[in-house]
C-alpha atoms as a PDB file:
ATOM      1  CA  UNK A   1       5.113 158.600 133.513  1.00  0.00           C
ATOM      2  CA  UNK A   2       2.437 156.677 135.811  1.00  0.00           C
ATOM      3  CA  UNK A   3       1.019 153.630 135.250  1.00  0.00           C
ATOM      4  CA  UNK A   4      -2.763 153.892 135.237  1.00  0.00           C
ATOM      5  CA  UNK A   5      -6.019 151.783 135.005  1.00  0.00           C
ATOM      6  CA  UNK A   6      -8.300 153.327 132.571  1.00  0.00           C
ATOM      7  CA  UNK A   7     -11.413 151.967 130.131  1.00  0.00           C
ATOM      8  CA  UNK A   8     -13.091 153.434 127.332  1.00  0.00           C
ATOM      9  CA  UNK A   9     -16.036 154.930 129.696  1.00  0.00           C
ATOM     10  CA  UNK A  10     -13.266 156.852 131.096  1.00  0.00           C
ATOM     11  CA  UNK A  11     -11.680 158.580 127.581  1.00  0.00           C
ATOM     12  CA  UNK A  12     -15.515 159.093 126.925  1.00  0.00           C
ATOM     13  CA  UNK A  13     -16.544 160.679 130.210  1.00  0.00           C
ATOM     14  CA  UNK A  14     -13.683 163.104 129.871  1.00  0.00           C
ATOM     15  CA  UNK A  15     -14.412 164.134 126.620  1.00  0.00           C
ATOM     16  CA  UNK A  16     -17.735 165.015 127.208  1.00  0.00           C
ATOM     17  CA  UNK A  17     -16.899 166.989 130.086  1.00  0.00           C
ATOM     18  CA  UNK A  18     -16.503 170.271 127.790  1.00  0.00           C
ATOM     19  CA  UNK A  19     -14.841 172.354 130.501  1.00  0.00           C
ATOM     20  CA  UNK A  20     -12.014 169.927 131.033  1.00  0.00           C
ATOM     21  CA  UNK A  21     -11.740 168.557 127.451  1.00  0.00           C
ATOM     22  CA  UNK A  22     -11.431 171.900 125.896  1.00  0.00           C
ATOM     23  CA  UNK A  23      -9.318 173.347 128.449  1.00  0.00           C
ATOM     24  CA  UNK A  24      -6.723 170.548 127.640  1.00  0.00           C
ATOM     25  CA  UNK A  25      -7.184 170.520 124.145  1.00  0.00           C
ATOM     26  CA  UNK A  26      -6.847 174.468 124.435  1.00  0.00           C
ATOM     27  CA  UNK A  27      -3.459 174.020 126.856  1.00  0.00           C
ATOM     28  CA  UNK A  28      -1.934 171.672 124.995  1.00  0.00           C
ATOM     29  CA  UNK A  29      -2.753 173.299 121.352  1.00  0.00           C
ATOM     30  CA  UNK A  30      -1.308 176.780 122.779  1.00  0.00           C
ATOM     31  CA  UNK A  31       2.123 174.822 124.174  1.00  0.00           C
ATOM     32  CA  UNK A  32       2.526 173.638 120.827  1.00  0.00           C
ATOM     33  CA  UNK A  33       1.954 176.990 118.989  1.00  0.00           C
ATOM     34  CA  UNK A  34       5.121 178.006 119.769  1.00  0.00           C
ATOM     35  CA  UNK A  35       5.084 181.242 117.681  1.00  0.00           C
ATOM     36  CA  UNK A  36       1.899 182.123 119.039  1.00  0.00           C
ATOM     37  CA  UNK A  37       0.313 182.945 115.927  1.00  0.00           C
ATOM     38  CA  UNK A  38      -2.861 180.563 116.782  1.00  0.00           C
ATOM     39  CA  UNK A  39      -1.469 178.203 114.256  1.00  0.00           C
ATOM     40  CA  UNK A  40       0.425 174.437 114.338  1.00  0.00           C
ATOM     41  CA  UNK A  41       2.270 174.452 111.276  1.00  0.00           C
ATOM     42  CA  UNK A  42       3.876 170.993 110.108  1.00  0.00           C
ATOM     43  CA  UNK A  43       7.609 171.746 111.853  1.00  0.00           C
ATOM     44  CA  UNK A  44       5.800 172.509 115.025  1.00  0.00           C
ATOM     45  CA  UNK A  45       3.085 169.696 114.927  1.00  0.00           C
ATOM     46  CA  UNK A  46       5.921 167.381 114.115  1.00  0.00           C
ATOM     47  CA  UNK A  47       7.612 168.173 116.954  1.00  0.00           C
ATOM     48  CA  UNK A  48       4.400 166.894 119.133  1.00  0.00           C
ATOM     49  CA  UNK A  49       3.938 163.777 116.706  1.00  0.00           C
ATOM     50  CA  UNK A  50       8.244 162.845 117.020  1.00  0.00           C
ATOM     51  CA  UNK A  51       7.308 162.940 120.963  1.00  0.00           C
ATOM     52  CA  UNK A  52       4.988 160.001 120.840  1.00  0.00           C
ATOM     53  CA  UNK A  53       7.522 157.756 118.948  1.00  0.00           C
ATOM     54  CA  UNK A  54       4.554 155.649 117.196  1.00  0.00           C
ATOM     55  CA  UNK A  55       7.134 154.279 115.173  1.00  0.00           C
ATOM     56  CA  UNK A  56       9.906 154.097 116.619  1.00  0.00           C
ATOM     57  CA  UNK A  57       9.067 151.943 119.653  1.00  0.00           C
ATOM     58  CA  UNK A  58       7.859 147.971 119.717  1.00  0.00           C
ATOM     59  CA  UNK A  59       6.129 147.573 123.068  1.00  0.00           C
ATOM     60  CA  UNK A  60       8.716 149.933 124.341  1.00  0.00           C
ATOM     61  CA  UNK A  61      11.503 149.196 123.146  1.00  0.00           C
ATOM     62  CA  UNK A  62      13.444 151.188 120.490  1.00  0.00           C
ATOM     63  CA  UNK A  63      13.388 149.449 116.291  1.00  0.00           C
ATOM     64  CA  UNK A  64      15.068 150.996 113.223  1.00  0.00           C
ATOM     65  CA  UNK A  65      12.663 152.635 111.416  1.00  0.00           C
ATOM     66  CA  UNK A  66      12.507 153.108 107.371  1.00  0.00           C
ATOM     67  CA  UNK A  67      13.037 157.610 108.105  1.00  0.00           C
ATOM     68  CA  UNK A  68      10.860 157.631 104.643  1.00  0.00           C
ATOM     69  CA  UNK A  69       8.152 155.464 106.094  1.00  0.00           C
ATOM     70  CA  UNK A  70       8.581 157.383 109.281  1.00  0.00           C
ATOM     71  CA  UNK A  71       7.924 160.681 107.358  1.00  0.00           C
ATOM     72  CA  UNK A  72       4.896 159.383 105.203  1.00  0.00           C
ATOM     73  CA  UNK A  73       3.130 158.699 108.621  1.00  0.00           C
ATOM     74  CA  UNK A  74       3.661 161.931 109.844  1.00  0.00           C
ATOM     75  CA  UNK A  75       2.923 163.444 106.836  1.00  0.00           C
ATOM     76  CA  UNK A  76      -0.640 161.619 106.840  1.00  0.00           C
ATOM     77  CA  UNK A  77      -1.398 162.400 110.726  1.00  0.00           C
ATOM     78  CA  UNK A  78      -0.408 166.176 109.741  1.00  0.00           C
ATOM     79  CA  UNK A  79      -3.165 166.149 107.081  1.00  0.00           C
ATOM     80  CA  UNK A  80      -5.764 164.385 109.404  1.00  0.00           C
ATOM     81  CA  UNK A  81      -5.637 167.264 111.435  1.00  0.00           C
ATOM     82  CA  UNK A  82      -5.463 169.832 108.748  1.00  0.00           C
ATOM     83  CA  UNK A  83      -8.918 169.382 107.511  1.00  0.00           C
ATOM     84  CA  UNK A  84      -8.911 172.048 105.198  1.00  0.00           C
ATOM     85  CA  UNK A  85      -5.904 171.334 103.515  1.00  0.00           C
ATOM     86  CA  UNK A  86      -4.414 174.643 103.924  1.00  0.00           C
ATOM     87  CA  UNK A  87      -0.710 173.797 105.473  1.00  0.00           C
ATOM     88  CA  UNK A  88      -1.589 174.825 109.087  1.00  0.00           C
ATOM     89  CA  UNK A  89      -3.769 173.912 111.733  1.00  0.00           C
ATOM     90  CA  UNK A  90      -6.002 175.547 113.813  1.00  0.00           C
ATOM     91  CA  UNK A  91      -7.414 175.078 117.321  1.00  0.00           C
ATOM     92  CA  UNK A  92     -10.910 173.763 115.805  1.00  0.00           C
ATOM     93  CA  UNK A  93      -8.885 170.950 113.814  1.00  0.00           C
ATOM     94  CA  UNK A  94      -7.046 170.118 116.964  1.00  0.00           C
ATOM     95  CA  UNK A  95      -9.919 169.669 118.712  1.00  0.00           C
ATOM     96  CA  UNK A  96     -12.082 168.395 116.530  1.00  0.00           C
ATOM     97  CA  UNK A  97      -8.965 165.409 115.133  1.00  0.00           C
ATOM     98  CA  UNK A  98      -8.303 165.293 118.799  1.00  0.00           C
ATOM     99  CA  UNK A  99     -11.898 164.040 120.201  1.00  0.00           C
ATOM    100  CA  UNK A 100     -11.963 162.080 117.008  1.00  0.00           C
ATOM    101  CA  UNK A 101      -8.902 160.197 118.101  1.00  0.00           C
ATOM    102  CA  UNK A 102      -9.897 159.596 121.524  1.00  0.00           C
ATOM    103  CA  UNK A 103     -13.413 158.633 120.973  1.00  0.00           C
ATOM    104  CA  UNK A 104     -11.867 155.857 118.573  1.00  0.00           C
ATOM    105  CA  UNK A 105      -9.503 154.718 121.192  1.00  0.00           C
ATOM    106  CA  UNK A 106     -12.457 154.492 123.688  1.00  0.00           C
ATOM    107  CA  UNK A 107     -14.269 152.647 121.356  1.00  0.00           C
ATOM    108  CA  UNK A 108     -11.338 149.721 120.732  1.00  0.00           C
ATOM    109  CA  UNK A 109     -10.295 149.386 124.324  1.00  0.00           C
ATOM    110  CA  UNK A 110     -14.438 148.992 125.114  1.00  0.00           C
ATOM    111  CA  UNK A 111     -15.017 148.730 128.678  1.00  0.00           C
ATOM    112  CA  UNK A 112     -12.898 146.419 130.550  1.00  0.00           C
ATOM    113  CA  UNK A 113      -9.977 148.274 132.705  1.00  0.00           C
ATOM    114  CA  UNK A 114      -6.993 148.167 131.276  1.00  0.00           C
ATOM    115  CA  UNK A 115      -3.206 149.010 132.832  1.00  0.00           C
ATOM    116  CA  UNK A 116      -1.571 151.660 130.777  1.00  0.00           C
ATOM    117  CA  UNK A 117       1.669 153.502 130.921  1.00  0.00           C
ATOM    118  CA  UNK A 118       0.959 156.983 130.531  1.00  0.00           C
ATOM    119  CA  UNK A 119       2.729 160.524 130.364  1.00  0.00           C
ATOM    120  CA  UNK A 120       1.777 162.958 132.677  1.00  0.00           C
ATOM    121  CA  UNK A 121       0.874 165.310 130.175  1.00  0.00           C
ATOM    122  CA  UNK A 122      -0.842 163.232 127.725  1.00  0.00           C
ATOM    123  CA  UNK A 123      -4.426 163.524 127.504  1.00  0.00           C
ATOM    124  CA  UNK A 124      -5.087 159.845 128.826  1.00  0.00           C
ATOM    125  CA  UNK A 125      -3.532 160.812 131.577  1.00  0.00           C
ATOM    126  CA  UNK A 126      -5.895 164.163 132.163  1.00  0.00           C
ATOM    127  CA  UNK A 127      -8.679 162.111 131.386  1.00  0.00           C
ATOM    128  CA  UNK A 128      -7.705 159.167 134.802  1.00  0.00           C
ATOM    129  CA  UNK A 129      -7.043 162.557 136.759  1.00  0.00           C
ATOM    130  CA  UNK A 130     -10.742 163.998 136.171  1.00  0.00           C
ATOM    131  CA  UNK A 131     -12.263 160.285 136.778  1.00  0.00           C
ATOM    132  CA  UNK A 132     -10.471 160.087 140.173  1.00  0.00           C
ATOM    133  CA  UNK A 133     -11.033 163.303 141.405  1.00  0.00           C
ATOM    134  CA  UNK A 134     -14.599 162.596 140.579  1.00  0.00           C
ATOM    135  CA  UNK A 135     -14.675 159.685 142.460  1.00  0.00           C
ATOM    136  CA  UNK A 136     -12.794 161.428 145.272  1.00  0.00           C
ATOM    137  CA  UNK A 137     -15.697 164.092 145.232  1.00  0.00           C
ATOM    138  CA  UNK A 138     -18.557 161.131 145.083  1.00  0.00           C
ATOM    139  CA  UNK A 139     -16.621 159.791 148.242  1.00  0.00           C
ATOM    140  CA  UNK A 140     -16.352 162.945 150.092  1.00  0.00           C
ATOM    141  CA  UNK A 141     -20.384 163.432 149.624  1.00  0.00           C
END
């Protein structure tokens, strides 16, 4: 974990950067797959959605949670990525639920920096990584 300044413009730059969005999306979709049948089914997709404690966390620190309330919210973020309803998901609904989220969370943070506690893996994170090796390139030039 890192504590990071980031903006909307930032989650937006890196998503339309295809190369580095997709490679992430594609990275993080195949460590979750772990049956590698190109596939998220609920058990493993839960497993990524129990990670981010949503619920389970106030501003950090740990609140009992209703487990049935805690289980219709992961039931509902499981369906917003299966788009076709079909019990699974693939890499297109991953990516495309994905981009969806992040372009929504660049939209409500808007463009004033904000400080941010972020895991390294998370794709927040990726996203201040390509922004300051790009200014770290502008520099260099």
């Amino acid at each position: 974990m890192s504590v990071e300044l980031l903006d909307g413009g930032i989650i937006l730059s890196f998503i339309e950067d295809d190369e580095a969005f997709t490679g992430s999306v594609e990275n993080r979709f195949a460590y979750l797959d772990t049956n590698h049948d190109g596939l998220l089914s609920y058990p493993e997709m839960l497993k990524e959605l129990q990670s981010l404690r949503m619920i389970e966390t106030h501003f950090g620190i740990d609140v009992k949670a209703d487990p049935e309330e805690i289980s219709r919210v992961y039931d509902s973020l499981f369906l917003q990525f299966d788009r076709d309803s079909n019990g699974s998901i693939n890499l297109e609904e991953f990516k495309a639920e994905t981009k969806r989220m992040m372009v929504d969370m660049a939209n409500d943070l808007g463009f004033l920096p904000v400080q941010m506690i972020l895991d390294e893996d998370s794709f927040l994170k990726k996203a201040v990584d390509r922004e300051f090796m790009k200014l770290q390139s502008d520099v260099s030039t």
